[in-house]
PDB file of N, CA and C in Angstrom:
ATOM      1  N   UNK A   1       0.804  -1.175   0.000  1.00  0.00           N
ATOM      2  CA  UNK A   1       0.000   0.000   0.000  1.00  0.00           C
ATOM      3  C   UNK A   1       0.862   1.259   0.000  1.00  0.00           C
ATOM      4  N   UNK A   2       0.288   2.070  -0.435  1.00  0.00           N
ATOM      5  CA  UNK A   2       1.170   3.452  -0.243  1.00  0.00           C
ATOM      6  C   UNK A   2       1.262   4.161   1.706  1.00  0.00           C
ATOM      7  N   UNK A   3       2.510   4.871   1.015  1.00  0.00           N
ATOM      8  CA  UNK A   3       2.923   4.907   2.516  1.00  0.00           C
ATOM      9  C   UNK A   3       2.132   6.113   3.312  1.00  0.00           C
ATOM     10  N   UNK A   4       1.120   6.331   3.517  1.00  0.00           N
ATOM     11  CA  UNK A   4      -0.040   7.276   3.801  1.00  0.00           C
ATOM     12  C   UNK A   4       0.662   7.338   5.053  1.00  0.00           C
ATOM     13  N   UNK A   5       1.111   6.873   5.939  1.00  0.00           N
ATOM     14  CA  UNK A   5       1.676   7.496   7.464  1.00  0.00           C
ATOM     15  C   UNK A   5       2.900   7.935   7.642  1.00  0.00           C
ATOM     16  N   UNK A   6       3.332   8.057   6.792  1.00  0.00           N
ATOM     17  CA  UNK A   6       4.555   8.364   6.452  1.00  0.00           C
ATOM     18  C   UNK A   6       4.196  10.211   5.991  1.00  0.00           C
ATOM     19  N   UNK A   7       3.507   9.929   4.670  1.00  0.00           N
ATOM     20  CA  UNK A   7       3.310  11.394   4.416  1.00  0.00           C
ATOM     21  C   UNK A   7       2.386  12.129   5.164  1.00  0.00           C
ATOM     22  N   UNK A   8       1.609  11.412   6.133  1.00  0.00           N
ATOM     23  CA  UNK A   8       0.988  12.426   7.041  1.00  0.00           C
ATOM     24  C   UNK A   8       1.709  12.764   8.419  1.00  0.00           C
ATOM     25  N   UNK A   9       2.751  12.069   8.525  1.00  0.00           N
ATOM     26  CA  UNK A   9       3.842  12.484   9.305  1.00  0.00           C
ATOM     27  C   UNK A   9       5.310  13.123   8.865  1.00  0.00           C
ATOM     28  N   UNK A  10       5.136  13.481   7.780  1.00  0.00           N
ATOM     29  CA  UNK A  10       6.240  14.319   7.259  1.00  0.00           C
ATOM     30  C   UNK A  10       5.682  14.972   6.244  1.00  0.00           C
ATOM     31  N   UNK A  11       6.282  14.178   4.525  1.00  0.00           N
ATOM     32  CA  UNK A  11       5.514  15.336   3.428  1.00  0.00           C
ATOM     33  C   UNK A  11       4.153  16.035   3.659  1.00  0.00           C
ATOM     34  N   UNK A  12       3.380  15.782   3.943  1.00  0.00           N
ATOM     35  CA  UNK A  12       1.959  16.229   4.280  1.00  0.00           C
ATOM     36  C   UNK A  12       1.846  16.887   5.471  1.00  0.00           C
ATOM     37  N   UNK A  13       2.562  16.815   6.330  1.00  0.00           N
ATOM     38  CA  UNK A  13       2.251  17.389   7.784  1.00  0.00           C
ATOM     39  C   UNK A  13       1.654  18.575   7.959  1.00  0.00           C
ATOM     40  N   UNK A  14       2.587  19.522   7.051  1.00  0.00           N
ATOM     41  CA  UNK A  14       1.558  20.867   7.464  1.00  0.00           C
ATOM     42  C   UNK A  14       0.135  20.996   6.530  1.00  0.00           C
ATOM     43  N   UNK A  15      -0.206  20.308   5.461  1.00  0.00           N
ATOM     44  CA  UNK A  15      -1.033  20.734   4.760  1.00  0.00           C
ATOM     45  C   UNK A  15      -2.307  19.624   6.098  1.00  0.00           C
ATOM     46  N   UNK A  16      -2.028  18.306   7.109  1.00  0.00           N
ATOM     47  CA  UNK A  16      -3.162  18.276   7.810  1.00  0.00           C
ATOM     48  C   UNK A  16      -3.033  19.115   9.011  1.00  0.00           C
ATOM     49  N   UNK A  17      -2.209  19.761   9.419  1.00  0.00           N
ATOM     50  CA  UNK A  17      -2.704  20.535  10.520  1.00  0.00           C
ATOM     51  C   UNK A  17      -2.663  21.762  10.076  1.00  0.00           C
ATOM     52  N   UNK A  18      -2.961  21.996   8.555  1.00  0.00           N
ATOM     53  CA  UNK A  18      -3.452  23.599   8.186  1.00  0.00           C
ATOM     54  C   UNK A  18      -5.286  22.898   8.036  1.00  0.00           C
ATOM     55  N   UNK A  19      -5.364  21.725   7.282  1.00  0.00           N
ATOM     56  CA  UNK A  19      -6.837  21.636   6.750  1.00  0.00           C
ATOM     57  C   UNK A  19      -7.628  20.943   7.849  1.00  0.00           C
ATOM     58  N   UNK A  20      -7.100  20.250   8.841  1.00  0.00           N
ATOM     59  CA  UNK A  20      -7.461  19.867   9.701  1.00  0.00           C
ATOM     60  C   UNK A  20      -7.317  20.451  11.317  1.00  0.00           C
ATOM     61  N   UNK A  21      -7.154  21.696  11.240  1.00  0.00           N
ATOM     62  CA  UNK A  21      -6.736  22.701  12.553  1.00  0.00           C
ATOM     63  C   UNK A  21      -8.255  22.081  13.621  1.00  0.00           C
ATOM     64  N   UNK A  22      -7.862  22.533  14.485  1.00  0.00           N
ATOM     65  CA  UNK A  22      -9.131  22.821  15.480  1.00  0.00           C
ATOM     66  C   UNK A  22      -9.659  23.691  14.815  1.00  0.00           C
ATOM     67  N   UNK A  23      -9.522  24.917  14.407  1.00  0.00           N
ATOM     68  CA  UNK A  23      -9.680  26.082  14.105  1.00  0.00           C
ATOM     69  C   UNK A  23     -11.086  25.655  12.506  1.00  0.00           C
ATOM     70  N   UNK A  24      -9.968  25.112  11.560  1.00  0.00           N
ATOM     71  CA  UNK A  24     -10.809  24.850  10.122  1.00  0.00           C
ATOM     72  C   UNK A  24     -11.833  24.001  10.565  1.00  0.00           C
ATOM     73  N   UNK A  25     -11.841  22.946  11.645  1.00  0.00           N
ATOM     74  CA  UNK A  25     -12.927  21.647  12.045  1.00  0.00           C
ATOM     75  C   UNK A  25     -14.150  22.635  12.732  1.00  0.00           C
ATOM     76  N   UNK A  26     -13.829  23.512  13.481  1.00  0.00           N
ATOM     77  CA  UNK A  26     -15.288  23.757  13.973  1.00  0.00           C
ATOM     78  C   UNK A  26     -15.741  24.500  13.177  1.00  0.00           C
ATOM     79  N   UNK A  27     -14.842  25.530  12.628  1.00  0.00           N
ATOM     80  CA  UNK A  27     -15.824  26.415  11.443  1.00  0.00           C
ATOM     81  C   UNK A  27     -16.580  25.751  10.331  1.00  0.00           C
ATOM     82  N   UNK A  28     -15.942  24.278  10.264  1.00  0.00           N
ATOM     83  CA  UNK A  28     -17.015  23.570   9.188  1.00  0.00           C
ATOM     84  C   UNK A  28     -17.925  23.143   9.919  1.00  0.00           C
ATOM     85  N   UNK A  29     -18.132  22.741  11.219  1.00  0.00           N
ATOM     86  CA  UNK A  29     -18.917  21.910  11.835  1.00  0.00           C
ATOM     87  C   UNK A  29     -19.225  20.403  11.566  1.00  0.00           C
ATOM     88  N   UNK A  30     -18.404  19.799  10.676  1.00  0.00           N
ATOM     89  CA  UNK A  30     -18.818  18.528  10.360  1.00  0.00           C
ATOM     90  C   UNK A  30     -18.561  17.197  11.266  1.00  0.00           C
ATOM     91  N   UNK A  31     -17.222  17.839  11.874  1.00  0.00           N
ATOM     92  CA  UNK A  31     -16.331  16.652  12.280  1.00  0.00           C
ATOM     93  C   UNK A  31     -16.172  17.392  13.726  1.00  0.00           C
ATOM     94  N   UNK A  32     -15.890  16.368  14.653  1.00  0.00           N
ATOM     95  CA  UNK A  32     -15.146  16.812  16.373  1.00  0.00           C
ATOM     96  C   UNK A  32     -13.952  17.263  15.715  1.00  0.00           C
ATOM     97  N   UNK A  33     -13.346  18.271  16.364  1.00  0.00           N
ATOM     98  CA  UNK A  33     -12.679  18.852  15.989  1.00  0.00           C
ATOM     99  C   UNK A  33     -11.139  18.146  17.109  1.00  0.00           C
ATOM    100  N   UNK A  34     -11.577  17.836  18.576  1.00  0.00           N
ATOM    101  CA  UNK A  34     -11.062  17.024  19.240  1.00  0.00           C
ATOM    102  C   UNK A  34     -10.865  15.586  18.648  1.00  0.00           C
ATOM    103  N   UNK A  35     -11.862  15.125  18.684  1.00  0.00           N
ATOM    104  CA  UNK A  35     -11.493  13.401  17.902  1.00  0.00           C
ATOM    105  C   UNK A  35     -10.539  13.741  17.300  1.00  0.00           C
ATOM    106  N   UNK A  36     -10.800  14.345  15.945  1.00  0.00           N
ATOM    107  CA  UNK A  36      -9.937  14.020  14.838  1.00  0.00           C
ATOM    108  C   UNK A  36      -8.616  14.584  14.818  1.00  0.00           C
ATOM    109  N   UNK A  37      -7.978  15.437  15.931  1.00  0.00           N
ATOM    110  CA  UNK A  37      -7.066  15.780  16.093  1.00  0.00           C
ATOM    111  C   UNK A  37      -6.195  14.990  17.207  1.00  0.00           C
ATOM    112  N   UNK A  38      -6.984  14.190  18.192  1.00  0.00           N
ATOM    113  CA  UNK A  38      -6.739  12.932  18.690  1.00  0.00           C
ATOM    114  C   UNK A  38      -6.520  11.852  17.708  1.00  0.00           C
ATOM    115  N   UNK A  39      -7.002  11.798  16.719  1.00  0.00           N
ATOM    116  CA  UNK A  39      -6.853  10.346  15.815  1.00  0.00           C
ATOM    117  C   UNK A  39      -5.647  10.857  14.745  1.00  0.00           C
ATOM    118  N   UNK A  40      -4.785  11.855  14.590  1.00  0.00           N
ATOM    119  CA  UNK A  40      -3.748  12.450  14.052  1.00  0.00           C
ATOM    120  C   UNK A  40      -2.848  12.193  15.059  1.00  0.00           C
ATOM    121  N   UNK A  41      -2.862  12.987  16.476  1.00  0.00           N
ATOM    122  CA  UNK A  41      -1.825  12.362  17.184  1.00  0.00           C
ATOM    123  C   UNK A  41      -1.354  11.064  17.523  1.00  0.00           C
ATOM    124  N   UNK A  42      -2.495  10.250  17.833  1.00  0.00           N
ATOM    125  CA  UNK A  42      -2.125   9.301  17.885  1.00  0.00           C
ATOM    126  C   UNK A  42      -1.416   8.088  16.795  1.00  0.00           C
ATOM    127  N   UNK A  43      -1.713   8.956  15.194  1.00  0.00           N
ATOM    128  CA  UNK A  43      -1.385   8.293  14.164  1.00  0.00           C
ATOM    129  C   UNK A  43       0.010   8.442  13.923  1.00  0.00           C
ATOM    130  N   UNK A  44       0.561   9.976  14.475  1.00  0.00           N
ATOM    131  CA  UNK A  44       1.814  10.466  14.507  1.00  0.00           C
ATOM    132  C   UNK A  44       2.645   9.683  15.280  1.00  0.00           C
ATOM    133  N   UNK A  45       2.344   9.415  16.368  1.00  0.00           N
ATOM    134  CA  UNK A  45       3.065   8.693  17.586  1.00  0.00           C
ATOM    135  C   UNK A  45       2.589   7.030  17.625  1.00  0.00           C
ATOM    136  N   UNK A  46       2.404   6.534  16.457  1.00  0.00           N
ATOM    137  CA  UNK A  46       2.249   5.164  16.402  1.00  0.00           C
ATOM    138  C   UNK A  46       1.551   4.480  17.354  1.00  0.00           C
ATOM    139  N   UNK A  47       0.565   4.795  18.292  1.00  0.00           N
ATOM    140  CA  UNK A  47      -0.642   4.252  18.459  1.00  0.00           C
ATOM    141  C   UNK A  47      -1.712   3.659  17.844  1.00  0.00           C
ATOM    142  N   UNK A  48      -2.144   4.345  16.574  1.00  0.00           N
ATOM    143  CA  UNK A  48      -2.616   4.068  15.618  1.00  0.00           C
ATOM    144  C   UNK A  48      -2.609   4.201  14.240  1.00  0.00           C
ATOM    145  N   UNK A  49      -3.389   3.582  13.258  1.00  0.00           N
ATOM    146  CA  UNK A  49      -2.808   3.738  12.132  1.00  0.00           C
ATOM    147  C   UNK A  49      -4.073   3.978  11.192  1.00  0.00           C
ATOM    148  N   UNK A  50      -4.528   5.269  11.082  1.00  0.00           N
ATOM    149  CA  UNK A  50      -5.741   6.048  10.917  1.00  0.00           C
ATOM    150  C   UNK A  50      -5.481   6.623   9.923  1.00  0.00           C
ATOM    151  N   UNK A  51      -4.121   6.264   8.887  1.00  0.00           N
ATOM    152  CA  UNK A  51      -4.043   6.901   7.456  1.00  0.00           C
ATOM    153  C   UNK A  51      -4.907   7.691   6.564  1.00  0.00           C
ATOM    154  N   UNK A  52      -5.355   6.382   6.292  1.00  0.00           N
ATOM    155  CA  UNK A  52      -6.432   6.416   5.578  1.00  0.00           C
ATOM    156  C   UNK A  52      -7.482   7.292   5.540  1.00  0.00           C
ATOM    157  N   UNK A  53      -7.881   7.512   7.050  1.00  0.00           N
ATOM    158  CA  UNK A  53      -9.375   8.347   7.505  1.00  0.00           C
ATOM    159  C   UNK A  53      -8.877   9.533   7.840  1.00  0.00           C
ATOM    160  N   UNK A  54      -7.320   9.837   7.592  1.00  0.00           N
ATOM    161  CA  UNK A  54      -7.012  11.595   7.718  1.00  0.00           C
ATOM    162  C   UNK A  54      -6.812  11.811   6.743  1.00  0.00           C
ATOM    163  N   UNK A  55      -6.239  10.632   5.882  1.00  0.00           N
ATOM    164  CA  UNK A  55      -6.143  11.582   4.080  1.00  0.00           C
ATOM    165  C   UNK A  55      -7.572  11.551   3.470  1.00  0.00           C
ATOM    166  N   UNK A  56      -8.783  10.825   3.851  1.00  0.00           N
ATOM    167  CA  UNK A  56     -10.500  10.764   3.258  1.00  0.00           C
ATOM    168  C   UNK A  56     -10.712  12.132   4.281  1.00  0.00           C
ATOM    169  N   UNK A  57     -10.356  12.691   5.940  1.00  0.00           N
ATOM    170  CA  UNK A  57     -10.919  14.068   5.849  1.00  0.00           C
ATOM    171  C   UNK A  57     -10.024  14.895   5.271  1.00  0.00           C
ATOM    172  N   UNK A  58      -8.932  14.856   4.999  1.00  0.00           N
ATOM    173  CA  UNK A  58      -8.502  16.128   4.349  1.00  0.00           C
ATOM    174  C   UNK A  58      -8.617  15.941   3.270  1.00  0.00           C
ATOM    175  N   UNK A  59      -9.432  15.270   2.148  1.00  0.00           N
ATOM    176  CA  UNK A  59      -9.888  15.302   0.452  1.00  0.00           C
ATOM    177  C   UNK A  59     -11.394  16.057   1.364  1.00  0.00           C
ATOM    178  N   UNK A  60     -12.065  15.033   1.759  1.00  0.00           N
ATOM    179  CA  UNK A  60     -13.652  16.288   2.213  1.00  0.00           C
ATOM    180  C   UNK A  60     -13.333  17.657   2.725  1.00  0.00           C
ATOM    181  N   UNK A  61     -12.180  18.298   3.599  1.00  0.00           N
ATOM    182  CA  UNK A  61     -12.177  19.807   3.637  1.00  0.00           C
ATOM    183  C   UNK A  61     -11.672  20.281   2.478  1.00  0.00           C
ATOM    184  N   UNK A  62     -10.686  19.615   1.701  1.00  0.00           N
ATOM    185  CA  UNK A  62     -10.333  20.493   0.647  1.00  0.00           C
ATOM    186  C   UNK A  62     -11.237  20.378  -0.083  1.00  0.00           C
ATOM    187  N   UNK A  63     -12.135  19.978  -0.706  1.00  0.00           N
ATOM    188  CA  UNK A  63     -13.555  19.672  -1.628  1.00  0.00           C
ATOM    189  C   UNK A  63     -14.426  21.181  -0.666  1.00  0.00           C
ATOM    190  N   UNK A  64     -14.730  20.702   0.282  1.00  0.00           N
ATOM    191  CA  UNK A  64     -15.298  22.018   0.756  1.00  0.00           C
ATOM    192  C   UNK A  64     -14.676  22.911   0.540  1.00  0.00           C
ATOM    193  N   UNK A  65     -13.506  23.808   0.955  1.00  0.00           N
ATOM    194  CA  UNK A  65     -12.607  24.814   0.321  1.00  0.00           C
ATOM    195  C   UNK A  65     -12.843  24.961  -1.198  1.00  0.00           C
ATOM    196  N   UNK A  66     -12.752  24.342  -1.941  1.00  0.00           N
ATOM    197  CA  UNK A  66     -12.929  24.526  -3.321  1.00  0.00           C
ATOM    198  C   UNK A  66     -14.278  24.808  -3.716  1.00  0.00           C
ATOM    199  N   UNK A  67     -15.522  24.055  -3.669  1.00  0.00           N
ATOM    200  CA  UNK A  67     -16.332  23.921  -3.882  1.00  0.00           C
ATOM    201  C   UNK A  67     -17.430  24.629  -3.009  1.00  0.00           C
ATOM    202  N   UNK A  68     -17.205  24.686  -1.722  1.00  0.00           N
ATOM    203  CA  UNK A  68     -18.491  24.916  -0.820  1.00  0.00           C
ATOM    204  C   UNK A  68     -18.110  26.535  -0.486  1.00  0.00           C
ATOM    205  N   UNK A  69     -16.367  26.963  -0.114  1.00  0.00           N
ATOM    206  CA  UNK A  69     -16.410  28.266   0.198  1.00  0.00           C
ATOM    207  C   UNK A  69     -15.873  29.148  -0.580  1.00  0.00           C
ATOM    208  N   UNK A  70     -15.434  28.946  -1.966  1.00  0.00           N
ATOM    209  CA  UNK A  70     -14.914  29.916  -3.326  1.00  0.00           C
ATOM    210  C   UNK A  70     -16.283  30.168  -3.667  1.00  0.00           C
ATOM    211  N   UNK A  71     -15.931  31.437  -4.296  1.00  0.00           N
ATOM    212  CA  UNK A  71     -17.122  32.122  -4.826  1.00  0.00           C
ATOM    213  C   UNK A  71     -17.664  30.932  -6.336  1.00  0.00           C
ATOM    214  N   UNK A  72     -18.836  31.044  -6.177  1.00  0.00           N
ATOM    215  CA  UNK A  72     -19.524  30.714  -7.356  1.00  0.00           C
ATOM    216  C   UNK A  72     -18.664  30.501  -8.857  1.00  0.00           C
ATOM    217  N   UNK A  73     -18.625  29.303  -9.187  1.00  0.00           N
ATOM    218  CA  UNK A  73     -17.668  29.443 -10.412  1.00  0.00           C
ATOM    219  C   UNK A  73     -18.809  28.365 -11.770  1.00  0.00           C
ATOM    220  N   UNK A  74     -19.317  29.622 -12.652  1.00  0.00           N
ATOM    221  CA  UNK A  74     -19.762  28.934 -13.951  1.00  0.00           C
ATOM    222  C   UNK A  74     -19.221  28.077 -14.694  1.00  0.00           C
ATOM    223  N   UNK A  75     -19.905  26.881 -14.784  1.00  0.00           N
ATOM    224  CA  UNK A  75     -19.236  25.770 -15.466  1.00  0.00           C
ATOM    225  C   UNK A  75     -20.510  25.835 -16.372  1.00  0.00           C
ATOM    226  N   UNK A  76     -19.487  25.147 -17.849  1.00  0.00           N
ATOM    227  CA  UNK A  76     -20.072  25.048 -18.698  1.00  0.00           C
ATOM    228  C   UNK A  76     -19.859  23.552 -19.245  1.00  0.00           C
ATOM    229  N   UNK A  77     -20.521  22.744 -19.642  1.00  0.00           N
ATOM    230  CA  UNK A  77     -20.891  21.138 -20.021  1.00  0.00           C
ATOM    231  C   UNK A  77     -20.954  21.425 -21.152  1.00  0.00           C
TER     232      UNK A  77
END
């Protein structure tokens, strides 16, 4: 498998604790903003291995960022 704990503990690091802040989690309201910053630490410090479900929320905030809080963008089909 790809090495998903790896890059969320190094290459990726700051882009999940920019998209995944306390800060970005409650202003979306979707997610505990505690949990999921508990399920990062603990992924960091090898307790667990929650890859997967921090790189699936940080594709759903960046989808929101793009899509839910940029202004209106006309697409044409």
């Amino acid at each position: 498998g790809a090495p998903i704990r790896r890059w969320i503990n190094h290459e990726l690091r700051d882009s999940v604790d920019d998209l995944l802040s306390v800060e970005s989690l409650s202003n979306r309201g979707i997610f505990d903003p505690i949990k999921v910053r508990s399920i990062i630490k603990q992924t960091r410090h090898n307790g667990l291995d929650a890859g997967y479900t921090i790189l699936s929320l940080m594709c759903i905030e960046q989808w929101c960022r793009i899509f839910v809080d940029a202004p209106h963008i006309s697409m044409r089909l």
